[in-house]
Protein backbone atom coordinates (compact mmCIF):
# COMPACT_ATOMS: atom_id res chain seq x y z
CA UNK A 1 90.32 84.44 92.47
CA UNK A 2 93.12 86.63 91.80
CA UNK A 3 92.21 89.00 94.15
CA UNK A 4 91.31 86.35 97.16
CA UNK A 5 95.34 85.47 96.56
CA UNK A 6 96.36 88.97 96.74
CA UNK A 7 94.13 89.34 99.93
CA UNK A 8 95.43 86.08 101.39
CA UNK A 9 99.23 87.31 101.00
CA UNK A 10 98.38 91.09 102.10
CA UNK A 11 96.60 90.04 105.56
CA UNK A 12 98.46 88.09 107.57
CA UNK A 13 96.90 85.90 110.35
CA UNK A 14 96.49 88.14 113.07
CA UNK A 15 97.36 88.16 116.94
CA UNK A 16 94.66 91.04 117.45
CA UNK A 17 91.82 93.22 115.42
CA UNK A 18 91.67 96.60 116.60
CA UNK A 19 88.59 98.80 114.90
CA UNK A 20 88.75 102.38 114.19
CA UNK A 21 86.15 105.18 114.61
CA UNK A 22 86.50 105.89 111.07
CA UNK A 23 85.28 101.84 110.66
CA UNK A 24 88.84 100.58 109.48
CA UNK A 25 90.40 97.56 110.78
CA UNK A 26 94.05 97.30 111.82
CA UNK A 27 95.20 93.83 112.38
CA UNK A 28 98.66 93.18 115.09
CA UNK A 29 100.68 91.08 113.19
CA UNK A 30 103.60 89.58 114.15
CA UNK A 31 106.66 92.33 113.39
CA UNK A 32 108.74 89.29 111.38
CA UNK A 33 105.66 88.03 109.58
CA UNK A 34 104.33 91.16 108.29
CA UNK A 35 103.95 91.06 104.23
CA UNK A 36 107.20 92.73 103.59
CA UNK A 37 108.49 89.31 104.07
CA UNK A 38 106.77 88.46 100.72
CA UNK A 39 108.65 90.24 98.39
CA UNK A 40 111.04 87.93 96.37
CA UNK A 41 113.97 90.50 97.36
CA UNK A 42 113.04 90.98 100.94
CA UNK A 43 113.15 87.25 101.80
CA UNK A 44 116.44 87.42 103.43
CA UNK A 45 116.15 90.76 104.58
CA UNK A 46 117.36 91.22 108.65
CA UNK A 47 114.92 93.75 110.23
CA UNK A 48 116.60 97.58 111.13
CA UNK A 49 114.34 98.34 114.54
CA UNK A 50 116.00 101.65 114.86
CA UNK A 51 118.00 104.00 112.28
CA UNK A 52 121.59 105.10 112.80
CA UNK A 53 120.49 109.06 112.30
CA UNK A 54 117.51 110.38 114.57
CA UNK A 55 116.52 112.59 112.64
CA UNK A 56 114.05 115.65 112.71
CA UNK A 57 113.37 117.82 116.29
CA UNK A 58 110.75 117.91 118.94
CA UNK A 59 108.16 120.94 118.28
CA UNK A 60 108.13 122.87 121.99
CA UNK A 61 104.21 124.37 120.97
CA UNK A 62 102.67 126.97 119.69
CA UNK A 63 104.73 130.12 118.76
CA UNK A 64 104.23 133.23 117.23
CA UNK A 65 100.82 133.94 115.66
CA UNK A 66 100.86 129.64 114.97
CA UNK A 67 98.61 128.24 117.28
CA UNK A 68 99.48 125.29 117.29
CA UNK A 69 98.71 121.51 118.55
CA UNK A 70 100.37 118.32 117.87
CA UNK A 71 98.63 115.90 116.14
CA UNK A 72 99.13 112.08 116.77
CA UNK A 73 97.65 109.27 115.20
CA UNK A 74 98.07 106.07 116.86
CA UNK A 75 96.73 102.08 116.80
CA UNK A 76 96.53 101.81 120.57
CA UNK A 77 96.45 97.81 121.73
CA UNK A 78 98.53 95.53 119.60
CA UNK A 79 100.80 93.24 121.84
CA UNK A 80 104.47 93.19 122.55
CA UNK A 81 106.16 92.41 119.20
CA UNK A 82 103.50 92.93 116.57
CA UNK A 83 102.64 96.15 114.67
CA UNK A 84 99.58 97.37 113.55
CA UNK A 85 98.66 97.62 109.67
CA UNK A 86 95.38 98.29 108.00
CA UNK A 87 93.93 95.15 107.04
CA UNK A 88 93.24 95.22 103.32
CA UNK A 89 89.75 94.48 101.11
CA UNK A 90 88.91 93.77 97.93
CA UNK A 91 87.41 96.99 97.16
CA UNK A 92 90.92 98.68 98.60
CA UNK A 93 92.72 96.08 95.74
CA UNK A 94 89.77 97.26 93.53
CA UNK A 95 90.42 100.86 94.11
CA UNK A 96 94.24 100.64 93.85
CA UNK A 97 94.03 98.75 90.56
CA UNK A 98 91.93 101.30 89.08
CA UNK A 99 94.59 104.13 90.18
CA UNK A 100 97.39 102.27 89.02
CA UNK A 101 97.68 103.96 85.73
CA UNK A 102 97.48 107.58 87.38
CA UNK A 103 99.46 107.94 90.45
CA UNK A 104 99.01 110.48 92.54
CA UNK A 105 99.92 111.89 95.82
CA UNK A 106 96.95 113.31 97.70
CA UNK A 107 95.85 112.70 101.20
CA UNK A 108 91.90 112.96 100.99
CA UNK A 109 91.60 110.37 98.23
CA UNK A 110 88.26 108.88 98.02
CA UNK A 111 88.70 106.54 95.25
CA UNK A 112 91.64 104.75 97.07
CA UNK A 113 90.46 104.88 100.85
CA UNK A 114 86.65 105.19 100.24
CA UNK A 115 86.09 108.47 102.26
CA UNK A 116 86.68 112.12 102.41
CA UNK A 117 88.86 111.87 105.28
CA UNK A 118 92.88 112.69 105.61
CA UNK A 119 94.91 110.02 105.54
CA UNK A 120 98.26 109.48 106.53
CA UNK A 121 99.84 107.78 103.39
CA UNK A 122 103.19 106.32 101.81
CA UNK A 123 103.95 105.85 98.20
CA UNK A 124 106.51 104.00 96.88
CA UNK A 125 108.31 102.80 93.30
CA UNK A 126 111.26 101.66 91.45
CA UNK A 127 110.87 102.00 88.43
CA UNK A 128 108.41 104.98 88.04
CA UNK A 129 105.32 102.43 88.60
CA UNK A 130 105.98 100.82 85.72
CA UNK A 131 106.10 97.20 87.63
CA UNK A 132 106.62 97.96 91.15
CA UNK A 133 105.34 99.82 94.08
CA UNK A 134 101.59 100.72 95.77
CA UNK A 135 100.28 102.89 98.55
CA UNK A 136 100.64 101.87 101.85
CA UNK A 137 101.01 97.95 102.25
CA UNK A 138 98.51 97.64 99.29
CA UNK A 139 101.95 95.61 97.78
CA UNK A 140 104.43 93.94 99.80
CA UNK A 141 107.77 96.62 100.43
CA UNK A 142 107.37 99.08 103.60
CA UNK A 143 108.38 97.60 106.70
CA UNK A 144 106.45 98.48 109.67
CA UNK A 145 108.67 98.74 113.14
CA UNK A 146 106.34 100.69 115.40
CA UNK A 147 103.60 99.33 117.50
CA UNK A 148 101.22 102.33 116.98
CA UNK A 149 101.98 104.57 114.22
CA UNK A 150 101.27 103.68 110.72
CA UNK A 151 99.55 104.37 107.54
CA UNK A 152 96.22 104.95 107.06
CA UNK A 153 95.14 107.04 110.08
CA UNK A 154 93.41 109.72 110.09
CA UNK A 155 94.63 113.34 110.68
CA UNK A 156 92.65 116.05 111.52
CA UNK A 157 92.62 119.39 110.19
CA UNK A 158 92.86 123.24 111.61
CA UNK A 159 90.25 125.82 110.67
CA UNK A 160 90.40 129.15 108.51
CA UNK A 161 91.55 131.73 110.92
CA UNK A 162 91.00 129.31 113.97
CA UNK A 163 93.40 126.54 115.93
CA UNK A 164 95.98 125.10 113.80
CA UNK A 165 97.40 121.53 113.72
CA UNK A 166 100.64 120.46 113.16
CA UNK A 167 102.23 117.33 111.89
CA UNK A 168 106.15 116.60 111.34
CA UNK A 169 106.63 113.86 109.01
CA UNK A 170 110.08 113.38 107.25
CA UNK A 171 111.99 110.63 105.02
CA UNK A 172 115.64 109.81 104.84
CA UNK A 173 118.19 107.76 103.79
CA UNK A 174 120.06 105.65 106.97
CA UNK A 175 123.86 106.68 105.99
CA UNK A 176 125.10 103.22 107.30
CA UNK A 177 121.89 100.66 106.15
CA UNK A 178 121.01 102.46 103.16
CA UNK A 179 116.72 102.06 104.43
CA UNK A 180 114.93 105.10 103.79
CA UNK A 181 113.29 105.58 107.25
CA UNK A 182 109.64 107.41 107.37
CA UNK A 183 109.54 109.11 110.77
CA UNK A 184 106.66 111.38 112.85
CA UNK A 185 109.63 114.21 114.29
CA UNK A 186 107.13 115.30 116.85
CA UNK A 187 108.52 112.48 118.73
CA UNK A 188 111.28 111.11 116.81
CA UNK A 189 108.83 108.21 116.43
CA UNK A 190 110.63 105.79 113.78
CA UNK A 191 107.72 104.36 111.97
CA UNK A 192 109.21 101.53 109.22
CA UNK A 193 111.22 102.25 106.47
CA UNK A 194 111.53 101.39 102.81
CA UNK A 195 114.43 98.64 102.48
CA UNK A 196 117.31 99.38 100.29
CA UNK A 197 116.87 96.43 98.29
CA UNK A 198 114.06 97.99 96.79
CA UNK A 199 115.87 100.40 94.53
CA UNK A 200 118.05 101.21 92.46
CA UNK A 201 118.36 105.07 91.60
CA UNK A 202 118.13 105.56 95.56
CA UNK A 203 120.97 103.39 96.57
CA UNK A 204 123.05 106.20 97.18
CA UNK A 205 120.82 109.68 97.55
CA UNK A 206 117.47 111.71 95.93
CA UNK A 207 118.02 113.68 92.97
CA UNK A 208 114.89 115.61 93.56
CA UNK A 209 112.85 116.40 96.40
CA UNK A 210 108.73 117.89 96.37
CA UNK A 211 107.57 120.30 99.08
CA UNK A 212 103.79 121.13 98.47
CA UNK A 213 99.99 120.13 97.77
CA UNK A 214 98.46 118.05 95.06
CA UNK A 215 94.71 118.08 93.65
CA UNK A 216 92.66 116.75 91.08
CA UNK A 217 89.81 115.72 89.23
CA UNK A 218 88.69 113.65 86.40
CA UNK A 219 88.38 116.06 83.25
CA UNK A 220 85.05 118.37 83.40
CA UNK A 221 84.89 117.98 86.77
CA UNK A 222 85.46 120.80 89.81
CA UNK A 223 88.57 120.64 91.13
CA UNK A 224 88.44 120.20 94.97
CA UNK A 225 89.88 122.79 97.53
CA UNK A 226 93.34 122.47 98.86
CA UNK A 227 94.33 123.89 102.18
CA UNK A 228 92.16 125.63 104.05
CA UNK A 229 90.15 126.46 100.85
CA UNK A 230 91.17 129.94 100.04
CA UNK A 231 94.21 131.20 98.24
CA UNK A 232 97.53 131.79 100.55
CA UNK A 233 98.53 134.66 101.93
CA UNK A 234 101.30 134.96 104.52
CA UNK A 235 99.41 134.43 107.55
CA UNK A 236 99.56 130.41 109.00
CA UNK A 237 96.21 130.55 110.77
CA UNK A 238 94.48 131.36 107.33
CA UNK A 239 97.02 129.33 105.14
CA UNK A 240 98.28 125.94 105.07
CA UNK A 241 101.94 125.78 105.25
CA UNK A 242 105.08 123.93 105.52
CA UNK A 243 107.82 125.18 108.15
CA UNK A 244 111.47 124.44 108.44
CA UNK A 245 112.28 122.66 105.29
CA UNK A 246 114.99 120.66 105.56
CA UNK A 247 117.00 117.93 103.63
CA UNK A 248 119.17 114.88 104.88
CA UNK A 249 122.93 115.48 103.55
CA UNK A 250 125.08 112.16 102.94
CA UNK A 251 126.04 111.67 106.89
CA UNK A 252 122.21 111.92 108.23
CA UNK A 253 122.71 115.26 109.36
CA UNK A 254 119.98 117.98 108.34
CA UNK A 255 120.60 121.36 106.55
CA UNK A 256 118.67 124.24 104.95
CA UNK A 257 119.24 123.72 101.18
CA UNK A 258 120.36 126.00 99.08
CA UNK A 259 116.79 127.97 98.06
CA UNK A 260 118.03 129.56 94.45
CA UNK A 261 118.14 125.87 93.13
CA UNK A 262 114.36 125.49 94.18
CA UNK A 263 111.79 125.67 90.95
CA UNK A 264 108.52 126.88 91.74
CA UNK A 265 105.65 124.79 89.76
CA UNK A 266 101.92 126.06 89.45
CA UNK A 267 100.05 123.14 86.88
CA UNK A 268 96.66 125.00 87.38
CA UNK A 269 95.10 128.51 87.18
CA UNK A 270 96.33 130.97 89.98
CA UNK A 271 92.54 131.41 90.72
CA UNK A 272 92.18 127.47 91.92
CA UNK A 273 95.41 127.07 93.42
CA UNK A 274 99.01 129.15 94.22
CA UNK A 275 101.64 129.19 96.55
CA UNK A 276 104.56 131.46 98.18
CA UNK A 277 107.23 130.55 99.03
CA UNK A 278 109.59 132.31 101.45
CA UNK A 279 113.51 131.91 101.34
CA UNK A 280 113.85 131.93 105.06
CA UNK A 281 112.08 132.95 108.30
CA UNK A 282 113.72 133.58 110.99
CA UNK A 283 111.55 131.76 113.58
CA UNK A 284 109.91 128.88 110.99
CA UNK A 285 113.02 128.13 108.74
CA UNK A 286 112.70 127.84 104.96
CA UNK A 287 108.88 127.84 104.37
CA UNK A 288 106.00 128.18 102.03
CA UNK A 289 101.78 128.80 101.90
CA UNK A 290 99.62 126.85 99.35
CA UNK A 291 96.47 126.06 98.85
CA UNK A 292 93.18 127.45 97.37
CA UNK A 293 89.64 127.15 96.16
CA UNK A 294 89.52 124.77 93.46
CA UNK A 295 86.83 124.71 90.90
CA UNK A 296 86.94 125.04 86.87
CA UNK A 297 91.19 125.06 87.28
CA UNK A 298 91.95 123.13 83.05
């Protein structure tokens, strides 16, 4: 029963079903009826379409030894002022209630969306998940603004040594709302955003900020691989790797931070999984390799 509530609230009546290859359903609801709405402290909340700071830049193509295409996942077909969102089951409340109690942030995450596939995912708390916050629009929060971008598509990989794939995904704070916007830079596509009234500690900025990859297993397990499966070197078409690292300073506009203040963190054995990290390059900005094999890594 309590789930058939939950499931009542999450999916909204829709205007249009639209079914994946990957078998998920995304339903077009109406942008100002989405389940955002639901959240006692978004009931008077007046919808941002755009931020006030585009941020991130278009990615010209392949350079250097990168080859390179850009990836986009889209929800092709909802009408004129609806937006797509990934209608929710019981096993997806099921999942999420079993991960509650050991959040982590991993894009191939069987338990949560029930296959091996990439994902394109959002997290979100207030109060380090004590009481709020979910994946996705597993909990009402994110608000969705575009009509075909959004969570839960899936993204497809590059090969070892073969054609690469590139995504540009990026977060920041609106200097004027407050929102923290979730955008695909590619195309300065300005998915939804997280709603100030949300937080507290992120009213006014981020005190920290996580570049890198995240794995695990239950204990006694194998680990899984991470990247492209091997550990990095400094070579993009055999490593996985993050380019032109930015942050958001307090007027929108982005910078190179300073790289001393970064702290490199390995939690595993530097056979499963390691990283390198570069100060700056002069044609990808300030960038790193990770990855690696997995396997016996506690």
């Amino acid at each position: 029963m309590e789930l058939d509530k939950k499931l009542k609230i999450l999916n909204k009546p829709p205007v249009k079903s639209i079914k994946t290859t990957l078998g998920n359903t995304y339903d077009c609801i109406n942008i100002y009826k989405q389940p955002a709405f639901d959240h006692p402290l978004l009931r008077n909340h007046k919808i941002q379409m755009k931020p006030n700071v585009i941020q991130g830049k278009e990615i010209d193509g392949p350079t250097s030894s990168m080859v390179s295409s850009v990836i986009r996942f889209k929800i092709d077909g909802c009408p004129s002022g609806t937006v797509p969102i990934r209608r929710t089951t019981k096993e997806d409340l099921v999942n999420a209630k079993r991960v509650s109690n050991q959040i982590v942030h991993r894009h191939v995450y069987p338990n949560l969306f029930g296959d091996n596939a990439t994902h394109v995912f959002g997290l979100w708390t207030a109060d380090g998940f004590k009481e709020t916050g979910c994946y996705n629009m597993l909990c009402p929060g994110f608000i969705q603004i575009h009509p075909t971008y959004t969570f839960g598509e899936h993204l497809i990989g590059g090969t070892y040594g073969g054609e690469q794939f590139t995504f540009d995904f990026s977060v920041h704070r609106d200097p004027k709302s407050g929102n923290w916007w979730f955008i695909n830079g590619v195309e300065n596509t300005n998915i939804g955003y997280w709603p100030k009234e949300l937080f507290t500690h992120l009213e006014n900025d981020a005190s920290v900020i996580s570049y890198g990859g995240i794995a695990g297993g239950d204990i006694g397990d194998s680990f899984p691989p991470m990247g492209h499966e091997h550990l990095p070197i400094s070579d993009p078409k055999y490593t996985t790797c993050i380019t032109d690292m930015k942050v958001s300073e307090k007027h929108g506009i982005f910078l190179d931070f300073d790289t001393s203040k970064v702290q490199l963190t390995r939690n595993a054995k530097a056979s499963c999984y390691d990283l390198i990290f570069y100060g700056k390059d002069t044609m990808y900005g300030i960038m790193m390799f990770f990855g690696g094999p997995g396997g016996n890594c506690t």
